[in-house]
Protein backbone atom coordinates (compact mmCIF):
# COMPACT_ATOMS: atom_id res chain seq x y z
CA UNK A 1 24.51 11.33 -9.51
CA UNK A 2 23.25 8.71 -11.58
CA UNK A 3 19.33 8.15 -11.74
CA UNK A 4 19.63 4.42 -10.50
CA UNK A 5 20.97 5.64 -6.95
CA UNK A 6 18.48 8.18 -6.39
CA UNK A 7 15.55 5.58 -7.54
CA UNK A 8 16.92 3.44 -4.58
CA UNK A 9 17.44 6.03 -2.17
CA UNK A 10 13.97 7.33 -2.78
CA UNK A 11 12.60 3.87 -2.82
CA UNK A 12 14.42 3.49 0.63
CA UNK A 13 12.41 6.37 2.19
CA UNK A 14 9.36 5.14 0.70
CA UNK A 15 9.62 1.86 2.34
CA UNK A 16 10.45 3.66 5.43
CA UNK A 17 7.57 5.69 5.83
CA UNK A 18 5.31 2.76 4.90
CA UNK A 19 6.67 0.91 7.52
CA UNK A 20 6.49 3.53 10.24
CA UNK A 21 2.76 3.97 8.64
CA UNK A 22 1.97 0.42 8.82
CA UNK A 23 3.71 -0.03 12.32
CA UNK A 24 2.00 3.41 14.11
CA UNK A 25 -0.66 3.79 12.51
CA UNK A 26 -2.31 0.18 11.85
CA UNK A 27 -4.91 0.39 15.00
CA UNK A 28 -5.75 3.70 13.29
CA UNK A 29 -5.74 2.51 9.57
CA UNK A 30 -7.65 -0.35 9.08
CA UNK A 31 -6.21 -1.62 5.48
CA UNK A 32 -7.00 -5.14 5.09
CA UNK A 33 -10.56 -5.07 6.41
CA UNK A 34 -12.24 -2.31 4.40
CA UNK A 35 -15.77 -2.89 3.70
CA UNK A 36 -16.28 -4.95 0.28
CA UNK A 37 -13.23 -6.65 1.42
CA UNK A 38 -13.98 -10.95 0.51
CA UNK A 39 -14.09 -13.36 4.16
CA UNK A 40 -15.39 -16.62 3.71
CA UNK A 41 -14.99 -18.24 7.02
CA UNK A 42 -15.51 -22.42 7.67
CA UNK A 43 -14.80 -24.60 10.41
CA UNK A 44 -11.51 -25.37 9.01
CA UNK A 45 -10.92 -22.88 6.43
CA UNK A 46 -10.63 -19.34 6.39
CA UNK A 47 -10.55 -17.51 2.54
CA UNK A 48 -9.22 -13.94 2.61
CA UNK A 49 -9.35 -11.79 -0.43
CA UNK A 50 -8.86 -8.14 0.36
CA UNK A 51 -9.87 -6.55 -3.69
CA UNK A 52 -11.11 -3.26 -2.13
CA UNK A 53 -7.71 -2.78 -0.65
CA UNK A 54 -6.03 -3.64 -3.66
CA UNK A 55 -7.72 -1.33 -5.55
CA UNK A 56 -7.48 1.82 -2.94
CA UNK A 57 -3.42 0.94 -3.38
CA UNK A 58 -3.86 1.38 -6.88
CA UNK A 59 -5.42 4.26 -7.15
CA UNK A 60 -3.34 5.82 -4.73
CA UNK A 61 0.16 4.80 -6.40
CA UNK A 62 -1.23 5.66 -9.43
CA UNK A 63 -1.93 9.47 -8.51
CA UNK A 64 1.49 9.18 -6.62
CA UNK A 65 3.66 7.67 -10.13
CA UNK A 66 1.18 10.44 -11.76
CA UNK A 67 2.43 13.25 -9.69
CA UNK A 68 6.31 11.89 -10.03
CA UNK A 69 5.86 12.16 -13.81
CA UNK A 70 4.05 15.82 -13.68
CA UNK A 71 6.80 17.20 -11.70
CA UNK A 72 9.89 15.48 -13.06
């Protein structure tokens, strides 16, 4: 098999399992509202800016594209 199929299949199940993550475990896993997490909240206006989030995703893809790379 050519390495363009398997990057899609394995994509696939990656989006899979975020989505059953996201869907099950979101009361659990409170992404999106981590402490450090920017709210600024008006009468008419609501700003949302979630850079702790952002950076816990990073790090964590990182070490995952890391490990793809050790073991490949």
């Amino acid at each position: 098999m050519d390495n363009m199929p398997k990057l899609l299949i394995i994509a696939g199940i990656v989006l899979i399992v975020i989505g059953a993550v996201w869907a099950f475990g979101g009361k659990w896993l409170q992404f999106g509202r981590l402490p450090g997490d920017i709210v600024v909240e008006k009468e008419n206006f609501t700003f949302y800016f979630p850079i702790v989030t952002c950076i816990v995703i990073s790090v964590v893809a990182s070490i995952v594209m890391y490990l793809f790379r050790l073991f490949k």
